[in-house]
Protein backbone atom coordinates (compact mmCIF):
# COMPACT_ATOMS: atom_id res chain seq x y z
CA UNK A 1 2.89 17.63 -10.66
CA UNK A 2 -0.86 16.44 -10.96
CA UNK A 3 -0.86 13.55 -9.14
CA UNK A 4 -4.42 12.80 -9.37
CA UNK A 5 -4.30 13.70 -12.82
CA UNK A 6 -1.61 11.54 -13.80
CA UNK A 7 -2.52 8.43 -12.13
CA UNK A 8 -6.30 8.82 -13.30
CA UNK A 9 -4.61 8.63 -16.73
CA UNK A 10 -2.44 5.95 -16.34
CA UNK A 11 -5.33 4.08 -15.18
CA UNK A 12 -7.54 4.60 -18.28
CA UNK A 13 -4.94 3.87 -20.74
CA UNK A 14 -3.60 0.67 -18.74
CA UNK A 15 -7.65 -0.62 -18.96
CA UNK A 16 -6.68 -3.09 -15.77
CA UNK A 17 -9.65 -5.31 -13.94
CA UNK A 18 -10.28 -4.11 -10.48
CA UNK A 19 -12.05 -6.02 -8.15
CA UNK A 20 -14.14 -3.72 -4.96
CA UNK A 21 -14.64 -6.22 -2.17
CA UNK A 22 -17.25 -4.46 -0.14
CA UNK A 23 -19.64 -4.91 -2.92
CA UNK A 24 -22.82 -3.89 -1.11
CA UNK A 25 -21.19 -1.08 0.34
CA UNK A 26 -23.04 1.89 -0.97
CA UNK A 27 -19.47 4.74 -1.70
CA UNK A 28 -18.24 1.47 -3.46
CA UNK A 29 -21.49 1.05 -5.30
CA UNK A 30 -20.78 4.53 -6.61
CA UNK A 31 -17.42 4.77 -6.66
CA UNK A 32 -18.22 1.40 -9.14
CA UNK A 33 -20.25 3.62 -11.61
CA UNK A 34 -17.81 6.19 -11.65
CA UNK A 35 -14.72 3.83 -12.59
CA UNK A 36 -16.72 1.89 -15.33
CA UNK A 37 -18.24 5.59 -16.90
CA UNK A 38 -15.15 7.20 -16.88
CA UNK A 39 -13.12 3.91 -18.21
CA UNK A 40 -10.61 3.92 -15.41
CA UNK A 41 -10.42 -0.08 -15.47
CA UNK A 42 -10.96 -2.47 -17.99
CA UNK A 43 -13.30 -4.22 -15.92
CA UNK A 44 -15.42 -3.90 -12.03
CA UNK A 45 -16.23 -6.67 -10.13
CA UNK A 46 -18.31 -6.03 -6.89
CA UNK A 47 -17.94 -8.93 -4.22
CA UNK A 48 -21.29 -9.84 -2.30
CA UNK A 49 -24.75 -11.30 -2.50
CA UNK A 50 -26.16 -10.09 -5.55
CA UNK A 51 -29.75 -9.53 -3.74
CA UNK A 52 -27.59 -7.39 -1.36
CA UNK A 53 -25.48 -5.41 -4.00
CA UNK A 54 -28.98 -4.93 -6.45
CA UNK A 55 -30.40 -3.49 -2.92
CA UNK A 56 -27.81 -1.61 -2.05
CA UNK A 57 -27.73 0.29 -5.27
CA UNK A 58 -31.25 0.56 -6.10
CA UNK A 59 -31.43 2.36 -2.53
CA UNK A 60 -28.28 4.43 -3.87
CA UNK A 61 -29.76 5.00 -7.21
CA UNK A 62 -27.18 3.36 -9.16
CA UNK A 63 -27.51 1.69 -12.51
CA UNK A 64 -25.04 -2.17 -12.33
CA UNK A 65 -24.89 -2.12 -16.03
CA UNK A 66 -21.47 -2.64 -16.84
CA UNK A 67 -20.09 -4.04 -13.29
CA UNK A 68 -19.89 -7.20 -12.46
CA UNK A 69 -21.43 -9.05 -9.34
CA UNK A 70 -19.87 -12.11 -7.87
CA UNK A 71 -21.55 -14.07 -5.18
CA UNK A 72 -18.36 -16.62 -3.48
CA UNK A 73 -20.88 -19.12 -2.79
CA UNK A 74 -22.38 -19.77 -6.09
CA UNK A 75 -19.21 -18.99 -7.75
CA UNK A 76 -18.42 -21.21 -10.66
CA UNK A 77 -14.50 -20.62 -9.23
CA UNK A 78 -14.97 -21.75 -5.83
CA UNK A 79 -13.93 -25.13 -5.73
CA UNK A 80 -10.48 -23.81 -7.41
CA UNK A 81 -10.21 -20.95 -5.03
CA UNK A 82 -10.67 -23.37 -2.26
CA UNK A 83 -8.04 -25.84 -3.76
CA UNK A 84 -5.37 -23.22 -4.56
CA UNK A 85 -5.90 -21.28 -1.10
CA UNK A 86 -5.40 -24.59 0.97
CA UNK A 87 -2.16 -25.13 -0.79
CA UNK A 88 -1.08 -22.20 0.09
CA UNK A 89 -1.93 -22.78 3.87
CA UNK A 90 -0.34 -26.25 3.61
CA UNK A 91 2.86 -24.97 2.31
CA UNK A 92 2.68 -22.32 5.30
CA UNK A 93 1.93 -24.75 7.70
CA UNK A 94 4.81 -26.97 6.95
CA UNK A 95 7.56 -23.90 6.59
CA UNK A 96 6.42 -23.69 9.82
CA UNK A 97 6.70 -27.25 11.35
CA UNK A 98 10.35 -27.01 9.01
CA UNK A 99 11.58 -24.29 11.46
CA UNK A 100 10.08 -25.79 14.67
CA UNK A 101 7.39 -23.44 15.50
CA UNK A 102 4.00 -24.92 16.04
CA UNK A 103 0.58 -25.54 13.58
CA UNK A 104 -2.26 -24.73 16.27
CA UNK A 105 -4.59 -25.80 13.61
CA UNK A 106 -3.16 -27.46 10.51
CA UNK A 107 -5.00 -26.75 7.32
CA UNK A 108 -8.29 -28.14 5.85
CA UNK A 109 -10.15 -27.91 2.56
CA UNK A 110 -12.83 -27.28 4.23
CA UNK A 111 -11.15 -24.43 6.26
CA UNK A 112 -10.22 -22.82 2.83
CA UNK A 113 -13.20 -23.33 1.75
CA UNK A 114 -14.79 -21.01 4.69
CA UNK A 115 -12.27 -18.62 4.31
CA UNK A 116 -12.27 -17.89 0.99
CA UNK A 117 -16.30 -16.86 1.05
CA UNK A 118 -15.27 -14.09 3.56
CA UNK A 119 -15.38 -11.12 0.80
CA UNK A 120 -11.72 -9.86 1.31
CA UNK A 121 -10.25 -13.19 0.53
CA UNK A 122 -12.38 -13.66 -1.90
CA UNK A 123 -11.07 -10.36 -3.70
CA UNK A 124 -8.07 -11.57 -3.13
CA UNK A 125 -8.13 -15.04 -4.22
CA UNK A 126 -9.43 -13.29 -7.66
CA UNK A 127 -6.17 -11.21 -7.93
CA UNK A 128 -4.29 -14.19 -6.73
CA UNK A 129 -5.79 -16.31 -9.68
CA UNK A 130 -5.31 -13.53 -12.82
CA UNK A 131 -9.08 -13.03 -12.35
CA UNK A 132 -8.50 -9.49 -11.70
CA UNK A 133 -5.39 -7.20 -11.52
CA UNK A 134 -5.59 -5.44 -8.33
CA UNK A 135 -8.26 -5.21 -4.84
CA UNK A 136 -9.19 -2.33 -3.12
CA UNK A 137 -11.23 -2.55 0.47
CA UNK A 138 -11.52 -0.83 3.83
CA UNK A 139 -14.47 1.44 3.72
CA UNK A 140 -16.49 -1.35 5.59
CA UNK A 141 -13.61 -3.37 7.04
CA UNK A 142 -10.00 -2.47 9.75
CA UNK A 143 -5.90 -1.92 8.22
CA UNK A 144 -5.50 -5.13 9.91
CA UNK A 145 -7.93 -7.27 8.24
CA UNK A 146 -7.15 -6.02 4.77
CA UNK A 147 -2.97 -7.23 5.30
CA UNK A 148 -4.40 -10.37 6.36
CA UNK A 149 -6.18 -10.81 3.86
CA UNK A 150 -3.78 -9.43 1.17
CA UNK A 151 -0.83 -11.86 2.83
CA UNK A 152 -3.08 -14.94 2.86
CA UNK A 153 -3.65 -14.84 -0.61
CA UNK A 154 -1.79 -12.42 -2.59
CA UNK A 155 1.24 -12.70 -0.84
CA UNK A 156 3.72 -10.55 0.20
CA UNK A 157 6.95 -9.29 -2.45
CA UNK A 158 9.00 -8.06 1.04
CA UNK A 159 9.22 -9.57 4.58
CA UNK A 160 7.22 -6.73 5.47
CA UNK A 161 4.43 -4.84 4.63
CA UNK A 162 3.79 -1.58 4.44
CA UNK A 163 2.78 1.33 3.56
CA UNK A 164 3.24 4.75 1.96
CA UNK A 165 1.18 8.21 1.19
CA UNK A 166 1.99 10.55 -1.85
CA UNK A 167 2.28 14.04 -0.15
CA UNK A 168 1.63 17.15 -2.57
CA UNK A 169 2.93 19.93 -1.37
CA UNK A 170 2.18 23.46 -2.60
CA UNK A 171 6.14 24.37 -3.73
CA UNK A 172 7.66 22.83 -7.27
CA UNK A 173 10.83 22.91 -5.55
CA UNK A 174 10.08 20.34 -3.45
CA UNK A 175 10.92 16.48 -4.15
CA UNK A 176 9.37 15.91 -7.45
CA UNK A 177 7.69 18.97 -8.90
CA UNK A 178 6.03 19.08 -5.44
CA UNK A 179 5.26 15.57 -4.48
CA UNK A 180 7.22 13.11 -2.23
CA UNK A 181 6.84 9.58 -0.75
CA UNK A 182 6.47 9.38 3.39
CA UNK A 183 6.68 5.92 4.82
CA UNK A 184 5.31 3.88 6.44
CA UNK A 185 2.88 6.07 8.24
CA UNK A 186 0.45 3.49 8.77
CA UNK A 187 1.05 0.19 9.45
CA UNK A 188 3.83 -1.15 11.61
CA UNK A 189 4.43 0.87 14.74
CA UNK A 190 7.75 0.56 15.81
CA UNK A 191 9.97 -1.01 13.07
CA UNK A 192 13.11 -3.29 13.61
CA UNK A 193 16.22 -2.09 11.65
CA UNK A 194 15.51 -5.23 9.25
CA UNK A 195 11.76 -4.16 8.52
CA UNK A 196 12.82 -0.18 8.33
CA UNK A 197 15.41 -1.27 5.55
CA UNK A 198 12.43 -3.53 3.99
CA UNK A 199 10.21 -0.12 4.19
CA UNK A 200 13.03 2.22 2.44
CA UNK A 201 13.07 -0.20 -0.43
CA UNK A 202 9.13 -0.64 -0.95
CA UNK A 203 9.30 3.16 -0.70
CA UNK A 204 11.52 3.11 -3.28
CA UNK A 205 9.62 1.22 -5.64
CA UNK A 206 6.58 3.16 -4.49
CA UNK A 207 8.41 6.30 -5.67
CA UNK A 208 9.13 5.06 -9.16
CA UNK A 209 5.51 3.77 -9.95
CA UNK A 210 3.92 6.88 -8.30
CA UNK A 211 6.01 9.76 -9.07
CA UNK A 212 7.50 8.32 -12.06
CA UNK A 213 11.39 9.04 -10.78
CA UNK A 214 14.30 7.66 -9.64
CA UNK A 215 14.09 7.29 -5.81
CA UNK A 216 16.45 9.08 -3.69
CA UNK A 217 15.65 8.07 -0.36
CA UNK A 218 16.35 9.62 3.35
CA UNK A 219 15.77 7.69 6.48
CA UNK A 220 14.60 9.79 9.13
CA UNK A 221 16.14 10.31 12.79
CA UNK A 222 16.38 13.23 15.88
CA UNK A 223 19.91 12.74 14.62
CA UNK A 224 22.49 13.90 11.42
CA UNK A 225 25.26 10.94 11.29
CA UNK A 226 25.79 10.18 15.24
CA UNK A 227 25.01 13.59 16.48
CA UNK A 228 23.12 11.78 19.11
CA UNK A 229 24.11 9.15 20.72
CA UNK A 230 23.15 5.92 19.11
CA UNK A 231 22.01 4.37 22.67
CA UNK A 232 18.60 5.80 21.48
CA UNK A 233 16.60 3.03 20.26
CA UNK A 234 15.68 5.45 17.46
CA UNK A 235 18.85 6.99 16.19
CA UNK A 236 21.07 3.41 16.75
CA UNK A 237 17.76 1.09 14.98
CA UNK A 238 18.34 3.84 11.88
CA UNK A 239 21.85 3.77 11.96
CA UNK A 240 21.68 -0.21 11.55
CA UNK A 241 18.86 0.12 8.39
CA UNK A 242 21.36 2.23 6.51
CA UNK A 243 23.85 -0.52 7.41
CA UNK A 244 21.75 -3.27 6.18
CA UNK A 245 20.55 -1.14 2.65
CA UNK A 246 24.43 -0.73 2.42
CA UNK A 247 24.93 -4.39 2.27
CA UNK A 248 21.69 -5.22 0.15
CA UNK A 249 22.76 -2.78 -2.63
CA UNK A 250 20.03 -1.71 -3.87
CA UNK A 251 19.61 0.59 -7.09
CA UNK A 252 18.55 3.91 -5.73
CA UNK A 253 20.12 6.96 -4.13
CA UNK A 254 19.96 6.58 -0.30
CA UNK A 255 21.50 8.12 3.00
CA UNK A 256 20.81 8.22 6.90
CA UNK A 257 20.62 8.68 9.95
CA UNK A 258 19.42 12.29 8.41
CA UNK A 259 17.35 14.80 10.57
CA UNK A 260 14.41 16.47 8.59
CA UNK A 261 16.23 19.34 7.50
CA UNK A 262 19.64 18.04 6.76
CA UNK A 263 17.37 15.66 4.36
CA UNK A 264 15.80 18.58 2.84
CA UNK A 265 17.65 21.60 3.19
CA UNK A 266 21.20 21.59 0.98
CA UNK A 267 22.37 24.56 2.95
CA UNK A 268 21.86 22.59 6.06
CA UNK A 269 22.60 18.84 4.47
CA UNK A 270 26.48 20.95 3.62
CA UNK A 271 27.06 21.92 7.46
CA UNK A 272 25.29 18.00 9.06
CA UNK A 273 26.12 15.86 6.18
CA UNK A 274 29.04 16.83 4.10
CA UNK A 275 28.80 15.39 0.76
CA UNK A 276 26.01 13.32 1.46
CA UNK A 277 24.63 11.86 -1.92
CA UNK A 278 21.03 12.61 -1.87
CA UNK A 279 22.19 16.48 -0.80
CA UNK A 280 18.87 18.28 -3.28
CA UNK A 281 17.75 15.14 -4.57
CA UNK A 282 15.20 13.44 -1.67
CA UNK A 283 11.84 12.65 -2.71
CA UNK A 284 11.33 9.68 -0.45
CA UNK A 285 11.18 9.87 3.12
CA UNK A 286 11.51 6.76 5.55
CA UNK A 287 10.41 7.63 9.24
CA UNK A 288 11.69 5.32 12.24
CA UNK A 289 8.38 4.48 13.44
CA UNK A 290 4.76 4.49 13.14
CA UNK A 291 4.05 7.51 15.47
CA UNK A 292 6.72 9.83 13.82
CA UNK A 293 5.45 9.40 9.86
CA UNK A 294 1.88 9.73 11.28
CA UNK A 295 2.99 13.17 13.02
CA UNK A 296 4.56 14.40 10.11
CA UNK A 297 2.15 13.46 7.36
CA UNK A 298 -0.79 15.22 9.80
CA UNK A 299 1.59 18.44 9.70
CA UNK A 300 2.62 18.52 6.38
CA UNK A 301 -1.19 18.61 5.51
CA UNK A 302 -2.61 20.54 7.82
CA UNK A 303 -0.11 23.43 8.58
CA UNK A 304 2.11 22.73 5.03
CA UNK A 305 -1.29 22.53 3.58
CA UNK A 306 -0.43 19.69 1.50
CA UNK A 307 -2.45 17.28 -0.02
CA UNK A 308 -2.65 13.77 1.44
CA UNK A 309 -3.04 10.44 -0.64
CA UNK A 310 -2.76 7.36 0.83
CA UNK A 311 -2.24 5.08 2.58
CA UNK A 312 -1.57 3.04 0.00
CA UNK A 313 -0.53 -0.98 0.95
CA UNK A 314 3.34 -1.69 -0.29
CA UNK A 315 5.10 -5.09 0.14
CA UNK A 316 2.63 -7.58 -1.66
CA UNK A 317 3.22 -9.42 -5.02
CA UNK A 318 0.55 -7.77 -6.48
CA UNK A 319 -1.45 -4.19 -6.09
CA UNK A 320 -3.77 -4.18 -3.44
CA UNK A 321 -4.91 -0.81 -1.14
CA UNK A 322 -6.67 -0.40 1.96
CA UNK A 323 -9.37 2.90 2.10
CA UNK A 324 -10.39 4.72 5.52
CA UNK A 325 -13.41 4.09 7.10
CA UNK A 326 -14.33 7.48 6.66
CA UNK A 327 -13.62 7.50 2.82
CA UNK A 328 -15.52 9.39 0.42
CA UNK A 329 -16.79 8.49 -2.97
CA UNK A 330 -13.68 10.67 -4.59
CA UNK A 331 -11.08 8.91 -1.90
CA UNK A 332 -12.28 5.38 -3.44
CA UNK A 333 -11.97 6.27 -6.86
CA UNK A 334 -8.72 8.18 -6.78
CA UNK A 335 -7.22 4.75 -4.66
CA UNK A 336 -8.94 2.59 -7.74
CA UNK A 337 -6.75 4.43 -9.84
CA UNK A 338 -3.58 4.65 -7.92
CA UNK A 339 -3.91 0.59 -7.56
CA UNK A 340 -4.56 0.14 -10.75
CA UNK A 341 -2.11 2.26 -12.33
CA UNK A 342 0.49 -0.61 -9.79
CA UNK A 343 -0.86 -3.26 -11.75
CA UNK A 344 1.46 -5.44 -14.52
């Protein structure tokens, strides 16, 4: 499996609108003339002062013909963006005040209106709205402020948010001609059963619109069905997720608590996990916290030698993804791509 390859191709023919919210940013400058020459999107929109962006790209060496520049503040959709973004803050505020916890600071138009100029919810607002089809930041800006801004406006699809990275490994025999799912390896740290059950089924869905499969899903432990005691936080919190997917019945293959090699290994899944139903079939792996999928995605790539793409933001209504700070021009095209390829 090409994953690249594939998703590069589902982005061209799908022809979505992507809007880059570090518009002056110069790898998003270029990234920008990449996706618009090789028709990956139907449209780019770069979010920033246009004296800024121009600047940026003359210094860059980039030609704008063909992306679009949108400065919030002189924005002909501002005063809509405002409006529909303090509804959604009012509506917040008094779920809140509904279940007795308190509004430090209750909404304002003008408040929205302040917000909304920041540049990620701006981008956001715009995929909000069905003024573009999916956001991609983070080469300029933290994880933490790009879920912010993706719950504030996009909103989420899941109690919790997320995330997942495609792993390519170098064996066909492996998960999906090579390819699995690992999550979350980047967002929440240490999971509650609830959110870990909330994480195997954005997984899930990550699976299908990534690898193109039916997810068969494994949640991770130190343990194979109670071989350690389930006083650890670790093996009893994953015991209780498989409990909770039971009752949710969801419409995908799934088993746990399932150490890394009973997941993987049939001979081994026979002797731990005796007619387990994912026995050969896992291409999705759910890990029980933060610091264990972040451990095993660094081996897998390093010592498997397996290539690494991600992370990639699951849980919201509609397709947004966060880049590293460290990004290249390649990393933010290939995310454009992935995103896109999410998008309805």
């Amino acid at each position: 499996m090409d994953f690249v390859k594939n998703m590069r191709e589902k982005a061209a023919s799908m022809r979505k609108r992507l809007v880059l919210a570090e518009g002056a940013e110069p790898r998003t400058i270029r990234a920008a003339r990449i996706l618009v020459d090789e028709k990956l999107a139907g449209s780019v929109t770069l979010v920033g002062k246009e004296a800024d962006v121009k600047a940026a790209a003359a210094r860059e060496g980039v030609a704008l013909d063909g992306v679009i520049v949108v400065d919030p503040a002189s924005s002909p959709s501002l005063a809509a963006y405002a409006q529909a973004y303090y509804e959604m803050k009012r509506e917040k505020d008094q779920a809140k005040l509904k279940a007795g916890k308190p509004v430090p600071k209750p909404a304002t138009l003008e408040a929205a209106k302040a917000d909304i100029l920041e540049p990620l919810h701006w981008g956001g607002m715009m995929v909000h709205a069905g003024d573009a089809d999916a956001m991609i930041a983070g080469a300029e800006n933290t994880t933490g402020a790009m879920i912010k801004a993706g719950l504030d406006t996009v909103g989420a699809s899941s109690k919790t948010a997320s995330s997942c990275f495609v792993m390519q490994t170098g064996d066909l025999s492996w998960g999906v001609g090579g390819a699995f799912i690992f999550s979350d390896c980047a967002v929440i740290p240490d999971p509650t059963e609830e959110q870990l059950a909330d994480i195997a089924m954005s997984a899930a869905q990550s699976c299908r619109e990534f690898l193109g499969v039916e997810p068969v899903v494994a949640l991770l432990s130190f343990s194979t069905k109670g071989s350690a005691d389930a006083k650890f936080d670790d093996v009893g919190k994953v015991q209780r997720a498989v409990e909770i997917l039971k009752a949710r019945n969801p419409d995908f293959l799934f088993d746990g608590e399932l150490q890394a090699d009973a997941a993987l290994v049939p001979s081994v899944t026979d002797k731990k996990a005796p007619a387990s139903p994912i026995r050969g079939k896992v291409n999705t792996l759910v890990f029980p916290n933060l610091a264990s999928g972040n451990i095993g995605y660094k081996l897998t790539q390093r010592m498997g030698k397996a290539e690494a793409f991600g992370p990639f933001l699951q849980g919201f209504r509609k397709p947004i993804s966060d880049l590293s700070r460290g990004a290249s021009v390649d990393d933010i095209v290939v995310t454009a791509a992935v995103t896109l390829s999410r998008a309805k």
